[in-house]
Protein backbone atom coordinates (compact mmCIF):
# COMPACT_ATOMS: atom_id res chain seq x y z
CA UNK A 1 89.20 109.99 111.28
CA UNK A 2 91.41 108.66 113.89
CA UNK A 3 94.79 110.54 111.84
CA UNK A 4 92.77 113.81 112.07
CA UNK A 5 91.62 113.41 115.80
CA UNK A 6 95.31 112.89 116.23
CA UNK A 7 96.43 116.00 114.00
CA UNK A 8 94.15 118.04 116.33
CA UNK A 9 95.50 116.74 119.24
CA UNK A 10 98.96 117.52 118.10
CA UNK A 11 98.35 121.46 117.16
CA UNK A 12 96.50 121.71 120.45
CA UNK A 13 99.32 120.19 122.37
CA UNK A 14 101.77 122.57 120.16
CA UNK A 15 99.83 125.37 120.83
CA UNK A 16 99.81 125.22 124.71
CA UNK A 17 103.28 124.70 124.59
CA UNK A 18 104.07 127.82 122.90
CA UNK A 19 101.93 129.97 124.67
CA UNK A 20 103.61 128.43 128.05
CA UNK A 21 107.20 129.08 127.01
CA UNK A 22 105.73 132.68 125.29
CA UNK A 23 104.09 133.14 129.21
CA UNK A 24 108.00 134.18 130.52
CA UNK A 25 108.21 132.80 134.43
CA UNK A 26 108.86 136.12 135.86
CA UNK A 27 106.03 138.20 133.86
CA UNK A 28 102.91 138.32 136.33
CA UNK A 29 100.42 139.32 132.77
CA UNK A 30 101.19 135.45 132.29
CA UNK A 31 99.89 134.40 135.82
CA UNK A 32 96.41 131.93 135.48
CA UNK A 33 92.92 132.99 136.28
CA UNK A 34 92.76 133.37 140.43
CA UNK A 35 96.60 134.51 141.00
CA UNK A 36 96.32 138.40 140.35
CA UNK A 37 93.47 138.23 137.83
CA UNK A 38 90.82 137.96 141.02
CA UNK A 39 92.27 141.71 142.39
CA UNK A 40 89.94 144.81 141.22
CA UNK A 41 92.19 146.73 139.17
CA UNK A 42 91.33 150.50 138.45
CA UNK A 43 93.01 153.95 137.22
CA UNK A 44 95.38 155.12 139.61
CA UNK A 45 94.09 158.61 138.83
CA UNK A 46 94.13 160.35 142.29
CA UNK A 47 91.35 163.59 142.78
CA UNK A 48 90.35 162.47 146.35
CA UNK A 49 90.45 166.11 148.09
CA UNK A 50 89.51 167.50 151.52
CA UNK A 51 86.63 168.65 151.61
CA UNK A 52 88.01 170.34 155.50
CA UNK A 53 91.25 170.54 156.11
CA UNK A 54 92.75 168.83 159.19
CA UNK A 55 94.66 170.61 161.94
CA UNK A 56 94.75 170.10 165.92
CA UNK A 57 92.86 167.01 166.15
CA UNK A 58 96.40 164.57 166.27
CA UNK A 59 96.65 161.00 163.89
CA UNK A 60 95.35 157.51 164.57
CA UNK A 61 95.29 154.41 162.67
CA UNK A 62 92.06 151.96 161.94
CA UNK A 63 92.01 148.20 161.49
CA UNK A 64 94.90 146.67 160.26
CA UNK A 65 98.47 148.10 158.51
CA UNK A 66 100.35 146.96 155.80
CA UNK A 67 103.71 148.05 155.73
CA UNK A 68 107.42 146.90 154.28
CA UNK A 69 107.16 144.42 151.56
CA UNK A 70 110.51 142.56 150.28
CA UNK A 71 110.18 140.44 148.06
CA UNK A 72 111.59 136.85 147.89
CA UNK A 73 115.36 136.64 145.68
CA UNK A 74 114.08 132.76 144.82
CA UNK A 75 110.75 133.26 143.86
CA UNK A 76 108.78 136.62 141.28
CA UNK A 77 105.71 135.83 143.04
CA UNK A 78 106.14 135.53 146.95
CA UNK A 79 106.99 138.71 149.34
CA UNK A 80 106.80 139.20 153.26
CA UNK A 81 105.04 141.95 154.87
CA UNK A 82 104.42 143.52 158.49
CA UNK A 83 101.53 143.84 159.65
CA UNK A 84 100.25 145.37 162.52
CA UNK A 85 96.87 143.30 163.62
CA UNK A 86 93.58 145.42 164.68
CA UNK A 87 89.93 145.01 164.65
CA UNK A 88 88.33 146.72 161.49
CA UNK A 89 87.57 149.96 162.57
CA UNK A 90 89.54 150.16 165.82
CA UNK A 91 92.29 151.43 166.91
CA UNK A 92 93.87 148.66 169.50
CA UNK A 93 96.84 146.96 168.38
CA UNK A 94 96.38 143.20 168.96
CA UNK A 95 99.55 141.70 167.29
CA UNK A 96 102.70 142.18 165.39
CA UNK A 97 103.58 139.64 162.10
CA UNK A 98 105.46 139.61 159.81
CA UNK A 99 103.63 137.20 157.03
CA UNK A 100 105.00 135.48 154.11
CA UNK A 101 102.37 135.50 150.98
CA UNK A 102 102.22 134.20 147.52
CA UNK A 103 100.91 135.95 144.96
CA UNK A 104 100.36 133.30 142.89
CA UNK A 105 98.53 130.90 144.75
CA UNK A 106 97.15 133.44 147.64
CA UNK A 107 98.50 131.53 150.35
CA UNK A 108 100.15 132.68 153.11
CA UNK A 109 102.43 131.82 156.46
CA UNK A 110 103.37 133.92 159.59
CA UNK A 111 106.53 133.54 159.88
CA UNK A 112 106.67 135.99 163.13
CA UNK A 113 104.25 136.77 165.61
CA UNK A 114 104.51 139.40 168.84
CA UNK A 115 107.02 141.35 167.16
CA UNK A 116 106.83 144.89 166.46
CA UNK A 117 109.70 146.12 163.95
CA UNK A 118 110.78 149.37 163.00
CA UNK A 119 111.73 150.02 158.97
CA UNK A 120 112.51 147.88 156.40
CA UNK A 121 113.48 144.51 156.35
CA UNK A 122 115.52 142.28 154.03
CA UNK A 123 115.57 138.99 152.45
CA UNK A 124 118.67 137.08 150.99
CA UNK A 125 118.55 133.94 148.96
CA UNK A 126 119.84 131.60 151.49
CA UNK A 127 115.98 132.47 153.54
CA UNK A 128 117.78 134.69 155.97
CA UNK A 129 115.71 138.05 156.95
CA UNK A 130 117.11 140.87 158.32
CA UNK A 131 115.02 143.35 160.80
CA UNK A 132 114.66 145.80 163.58
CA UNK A 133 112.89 145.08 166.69
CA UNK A 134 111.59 148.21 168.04
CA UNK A 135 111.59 147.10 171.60
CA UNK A 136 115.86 145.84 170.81
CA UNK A 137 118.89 148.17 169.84
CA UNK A 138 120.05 145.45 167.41
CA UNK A 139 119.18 144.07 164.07
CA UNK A 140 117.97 140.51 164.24
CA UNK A 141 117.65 137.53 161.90
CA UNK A 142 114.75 134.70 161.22
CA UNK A 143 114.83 132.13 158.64
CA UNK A 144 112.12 132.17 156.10
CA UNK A 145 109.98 129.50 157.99
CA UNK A 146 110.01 131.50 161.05
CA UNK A 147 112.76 129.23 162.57
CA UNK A 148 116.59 130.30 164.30
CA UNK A 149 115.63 133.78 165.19
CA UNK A 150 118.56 135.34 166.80
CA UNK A 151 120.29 138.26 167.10
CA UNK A 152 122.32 139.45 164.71
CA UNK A 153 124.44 143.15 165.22
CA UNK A 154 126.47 143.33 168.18
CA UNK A 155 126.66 147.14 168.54
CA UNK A 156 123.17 149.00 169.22
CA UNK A 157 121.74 151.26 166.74
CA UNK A 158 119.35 152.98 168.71
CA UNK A 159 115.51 153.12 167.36
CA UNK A 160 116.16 154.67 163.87
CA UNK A 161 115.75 153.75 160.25
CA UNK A 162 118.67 151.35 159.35
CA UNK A 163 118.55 150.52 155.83
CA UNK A 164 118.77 147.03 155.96
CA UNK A 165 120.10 145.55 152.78
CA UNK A 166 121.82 142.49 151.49
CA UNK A 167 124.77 142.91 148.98
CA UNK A 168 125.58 142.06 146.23
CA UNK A 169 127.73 138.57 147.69
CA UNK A 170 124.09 138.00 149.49
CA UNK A 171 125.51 136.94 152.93
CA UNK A 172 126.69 140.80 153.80
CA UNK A 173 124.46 142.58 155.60
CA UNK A 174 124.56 146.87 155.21
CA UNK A 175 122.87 148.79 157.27
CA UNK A 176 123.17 152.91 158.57
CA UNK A 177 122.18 156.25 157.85
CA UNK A 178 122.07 159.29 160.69
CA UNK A 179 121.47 158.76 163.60
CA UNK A 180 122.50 161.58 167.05
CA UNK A 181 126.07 160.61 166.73
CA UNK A 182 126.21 161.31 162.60
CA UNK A 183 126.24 159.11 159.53
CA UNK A 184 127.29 156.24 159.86
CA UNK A 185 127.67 152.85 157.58
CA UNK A 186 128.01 149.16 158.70
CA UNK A 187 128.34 145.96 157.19
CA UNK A 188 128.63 141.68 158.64
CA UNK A 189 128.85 138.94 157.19
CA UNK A 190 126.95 135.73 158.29
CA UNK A 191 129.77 133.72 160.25
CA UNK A 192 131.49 136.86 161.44
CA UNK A 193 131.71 137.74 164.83
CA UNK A 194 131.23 141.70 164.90
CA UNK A 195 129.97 144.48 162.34
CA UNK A 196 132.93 146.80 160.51
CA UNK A 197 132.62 150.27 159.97
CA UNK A 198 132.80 151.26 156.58
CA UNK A 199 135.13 154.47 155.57
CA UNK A 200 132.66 156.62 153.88
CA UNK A 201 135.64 158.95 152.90
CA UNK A 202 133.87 162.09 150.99
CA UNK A 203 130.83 160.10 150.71
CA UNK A 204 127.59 161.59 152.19
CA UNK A 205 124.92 159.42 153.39
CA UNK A 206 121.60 160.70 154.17
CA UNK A 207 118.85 158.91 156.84
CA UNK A 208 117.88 156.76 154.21
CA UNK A 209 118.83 154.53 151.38
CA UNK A 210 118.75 152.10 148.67
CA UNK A 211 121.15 149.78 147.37
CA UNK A 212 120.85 148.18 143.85
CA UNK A 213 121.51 144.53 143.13
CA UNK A 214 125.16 145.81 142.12
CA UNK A 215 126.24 147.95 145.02
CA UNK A 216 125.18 150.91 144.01
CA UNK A 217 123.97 153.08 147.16
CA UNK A 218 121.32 155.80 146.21
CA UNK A 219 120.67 158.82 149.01
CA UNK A 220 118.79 161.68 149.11
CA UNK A 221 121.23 164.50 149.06
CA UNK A 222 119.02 167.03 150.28
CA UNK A 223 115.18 167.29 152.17
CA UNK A 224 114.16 169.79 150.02
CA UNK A 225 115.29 169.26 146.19
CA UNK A 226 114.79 166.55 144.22
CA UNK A 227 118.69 165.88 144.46
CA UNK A 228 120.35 162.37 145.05
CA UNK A 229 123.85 161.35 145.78
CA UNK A 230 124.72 157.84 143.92
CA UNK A 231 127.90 156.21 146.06
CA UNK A 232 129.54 152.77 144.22
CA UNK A 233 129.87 150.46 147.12
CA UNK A 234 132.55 148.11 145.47
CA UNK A 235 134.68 150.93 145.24
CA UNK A 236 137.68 151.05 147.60
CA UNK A 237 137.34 154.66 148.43
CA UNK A 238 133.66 156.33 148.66
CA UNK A 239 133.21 159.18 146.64
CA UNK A 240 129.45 160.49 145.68
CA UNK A 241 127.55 161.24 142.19
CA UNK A 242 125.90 164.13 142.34
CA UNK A 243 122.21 163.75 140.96
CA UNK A 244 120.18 166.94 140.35
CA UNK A 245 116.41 166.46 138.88
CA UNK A 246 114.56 169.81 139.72
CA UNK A 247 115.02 173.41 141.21
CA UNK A 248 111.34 173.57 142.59
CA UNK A 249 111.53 173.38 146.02
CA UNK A 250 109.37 170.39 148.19
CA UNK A 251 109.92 167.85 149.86
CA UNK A 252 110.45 164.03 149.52
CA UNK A 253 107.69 161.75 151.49
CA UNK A 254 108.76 158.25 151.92
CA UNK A 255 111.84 156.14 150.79
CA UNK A 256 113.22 156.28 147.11
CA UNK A 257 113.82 152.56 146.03
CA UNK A 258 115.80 151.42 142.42
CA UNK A 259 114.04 149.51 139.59
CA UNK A 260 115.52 146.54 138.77
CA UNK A 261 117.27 147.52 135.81
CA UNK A 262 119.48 149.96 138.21
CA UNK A 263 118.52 153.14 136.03
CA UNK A 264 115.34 154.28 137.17
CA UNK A 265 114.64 154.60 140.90
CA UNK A 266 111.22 155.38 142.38
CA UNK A 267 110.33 158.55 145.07
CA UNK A 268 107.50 160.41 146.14
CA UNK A 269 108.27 164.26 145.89
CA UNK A 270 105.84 167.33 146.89
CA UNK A 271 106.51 170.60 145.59
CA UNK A 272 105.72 173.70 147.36
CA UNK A 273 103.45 174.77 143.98
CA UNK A 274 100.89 172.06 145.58
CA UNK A 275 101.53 169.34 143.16
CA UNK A 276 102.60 166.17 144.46
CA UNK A 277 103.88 162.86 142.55
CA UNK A 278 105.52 160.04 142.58
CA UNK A 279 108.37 160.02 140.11
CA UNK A 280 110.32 157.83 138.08
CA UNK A 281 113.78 159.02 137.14
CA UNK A 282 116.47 157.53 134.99
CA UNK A 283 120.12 158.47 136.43
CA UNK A 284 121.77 157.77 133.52
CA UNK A 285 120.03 159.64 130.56
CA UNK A 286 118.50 162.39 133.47
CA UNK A 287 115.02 161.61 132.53
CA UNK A 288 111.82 162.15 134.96
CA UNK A 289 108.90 161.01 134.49
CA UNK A 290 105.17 161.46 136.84
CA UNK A 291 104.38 157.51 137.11
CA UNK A 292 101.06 159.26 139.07
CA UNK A 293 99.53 161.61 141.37
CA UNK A 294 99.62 161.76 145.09
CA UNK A 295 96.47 163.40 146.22
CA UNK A 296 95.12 164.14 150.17
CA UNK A 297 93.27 161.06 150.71
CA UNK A 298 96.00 158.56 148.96
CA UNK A 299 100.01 159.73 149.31
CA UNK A 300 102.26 156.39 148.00
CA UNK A 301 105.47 156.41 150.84
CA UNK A 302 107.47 153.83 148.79
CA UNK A 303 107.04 152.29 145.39
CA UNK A 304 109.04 148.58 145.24
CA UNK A 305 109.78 147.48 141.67
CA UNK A 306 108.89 143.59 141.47
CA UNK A 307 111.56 141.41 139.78
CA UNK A 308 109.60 141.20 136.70
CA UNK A 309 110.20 145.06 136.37
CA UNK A 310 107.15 145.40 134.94
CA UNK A 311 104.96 146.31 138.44
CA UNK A 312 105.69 147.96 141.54
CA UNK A 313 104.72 147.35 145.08
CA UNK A 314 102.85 150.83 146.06
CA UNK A 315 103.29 151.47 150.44
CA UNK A 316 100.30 153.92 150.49
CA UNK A 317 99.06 155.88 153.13
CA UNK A 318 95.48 156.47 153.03
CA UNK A 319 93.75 159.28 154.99
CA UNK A 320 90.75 160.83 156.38
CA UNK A 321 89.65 164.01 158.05
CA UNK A 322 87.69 163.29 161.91
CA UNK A 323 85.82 166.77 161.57
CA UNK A 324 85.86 168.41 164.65
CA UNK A 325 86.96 165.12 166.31
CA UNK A 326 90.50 163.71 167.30
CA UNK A 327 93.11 161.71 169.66
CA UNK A 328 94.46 164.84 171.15
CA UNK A 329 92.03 167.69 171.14
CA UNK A 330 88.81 169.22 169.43
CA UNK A 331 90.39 169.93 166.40
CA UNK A 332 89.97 168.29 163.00
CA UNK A 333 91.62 164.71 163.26
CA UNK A 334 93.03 162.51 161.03
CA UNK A 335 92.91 158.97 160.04
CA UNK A 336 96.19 157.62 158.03
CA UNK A 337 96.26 154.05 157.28
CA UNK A 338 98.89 151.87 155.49
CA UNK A 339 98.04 149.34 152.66
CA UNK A 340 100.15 147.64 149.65
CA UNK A 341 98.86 148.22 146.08
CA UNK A 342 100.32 146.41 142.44
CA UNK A 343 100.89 149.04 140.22
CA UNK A 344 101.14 147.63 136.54
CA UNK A 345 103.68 150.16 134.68
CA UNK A 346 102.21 149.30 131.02
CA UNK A 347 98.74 150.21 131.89
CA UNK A 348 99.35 152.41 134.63
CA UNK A 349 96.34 150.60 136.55
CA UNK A 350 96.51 149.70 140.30
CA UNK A 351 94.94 146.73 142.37
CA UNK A 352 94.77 146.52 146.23
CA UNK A 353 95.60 143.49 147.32
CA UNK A 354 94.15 143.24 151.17
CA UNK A 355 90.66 144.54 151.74
């Protein structure tokens, strides 16, 4: 009896083990009952339409926004967001934080407070993140735990998007875009004293972009085209890709972002036939693919690929017509508000994750 009870014990003890090693680190499918398991996930099947259209009535905001997640280089389940604090329902902006929070174990940490920022932000694997004040001309830095925040860019940028990224080295920060002077395209290292201008050389570089783990800046070449320009940043001279996905005319909403992998990259694209989606393309084989719908009450601005590579990080904006009601006049209104969504790419089923 006691060699069987033991026998037992042993295939048990096997059994877990396999499973754990089988459960891959990175993989959130393998996180325990109470990580992701406790969000309501549903078809991400869009049909929400107008019933009135709005027009004249201006945009606000209600109760709190979720905007700009990064997520952490040392850890698949942790990310930082911003987060602009209001009452439920209201549209009084009490605070500014950016909050560090863990997937895993739902905890989270502010790591800023009283600080309204303006785009993306960064995070390198030393706990160094990069962002824009939008009350300051330069880009700043804050350690991970909310300590040593200083600034960081010596030259002003003025209030636009700056494209903060961390390459491939991890202590150089990029930054640039357009802004009134022209296109522009800046990199420091920690320890440096001042910023260099890059030579972009025949290089174009739109308002926004992404940069892949390996350098590899992707721009949209064009407002109205589903067109890219792909520029390798560890060249010596800057020369662009040309990328060309569609001749139906649109226009892009939000930022395009790479997948992990550095194929695919993510962007939200309406077309002037009504339809409006966001896509997944593949640079390298020049295949597209509708990951889902955009629809009037629910239009994703970014889609973040988690370093599993199996889910994204959806930046939605969600809206709602004020009939005959709005911030600026007696027109119809409209409510747009922000929130972050886990898209699983196998099932094509979302989850919000802050009510």
């Amino acid at each position: 009896m006691k060699t069987l009870t033991l026998y037992i014990t042993s295939l048990i003890l096997s059994i877990s083990i396999f499973l754990f090693s089988a459960c891959k680190k990175e993989d959130l499918s393998c996180l325990p009952v109470g990580s992701i398991d406790r969000l309501e996930w549903e078809s991400a099947d869009c049909n929400k339409s107008f019933t009135v259209l709005p027009g004249g009535g201006g945009t606000i905001s209600t109760g709190n926004q979720y905007k700009f997640p990064v997520f952490n280089p040392n850890n698949t389940y942790e990310f930082i967001y911003y987060k602009i604090v209001k009452d439920s329902g209201s549209t009084v902006e009490i605070d500014h934080q950016i909050i560090r929070y863990n997937l895993l174990t739902n905890q989270e940490s502010i790591i800023l407070t009283g600080t309204e920022i303006s785009g993306n932000m960064a995070w390198n694997k030393d706990g160094w993140i990069a962002l824009k004040p939008a009350a300051e001309p330069f880009i700043y830095l804050v350690k991970d735990d909310g300590s040593q925040f200083s600034q960081f860019s010596n030259i002003p940028t003025g209030n636009f998007e700056v494209n903060l990224t961390w390459l491939k080295d991890g202590n150089t920060l990029l930054w640039g875009g357009q802004n009134l002077i022209g296109t522009y395209l800046k990199k420091k290292k920690i320890g440096d004293l001042s910023e260099t201008q890059m030579n972009l050389g025949n290089a174009h570089i739109n308002y926004e972009f992404d940069v892949s783990p390996n350098n590899l800046l992707l721009t949209p070449k064009s407002d109205n085209y589903l067109d890219f320009n792909l520029v390798d940043l560890n060249q010596e001279n800057l020369n662009n890709t040309f990328l060309e996905y569609t001749t139906q005319e649109g226009f892009k909403h939000g930022r395009v972002n790479w997948h992990v992998d550095e194929e695919r990259f993510y962007v939200s694209f309406y077309e002037n036939n009504g339809s409006s989606h966001l896509y997944e393309i593949n640079y390298k084989t020049g295949y597209v693919t509708k990951v889902l719908e955009n629809c009037h009450k629910e239009v994703v601005e970014e889609a973040i690929c988690l370093p599993s590579g199996k889910h994204l990080m959806l930046q939605k904006v969600e809206r709602e017509v004020i009939v005959n009601e709005g911030p600026t006049s007696s027109g119809n209104g409209l409510i747009e508000n922000y929130s972050l969504w886990l898209f699983d790419l196998k099932t094509r089923k979302e989850a919000r994750i802050f009510n």
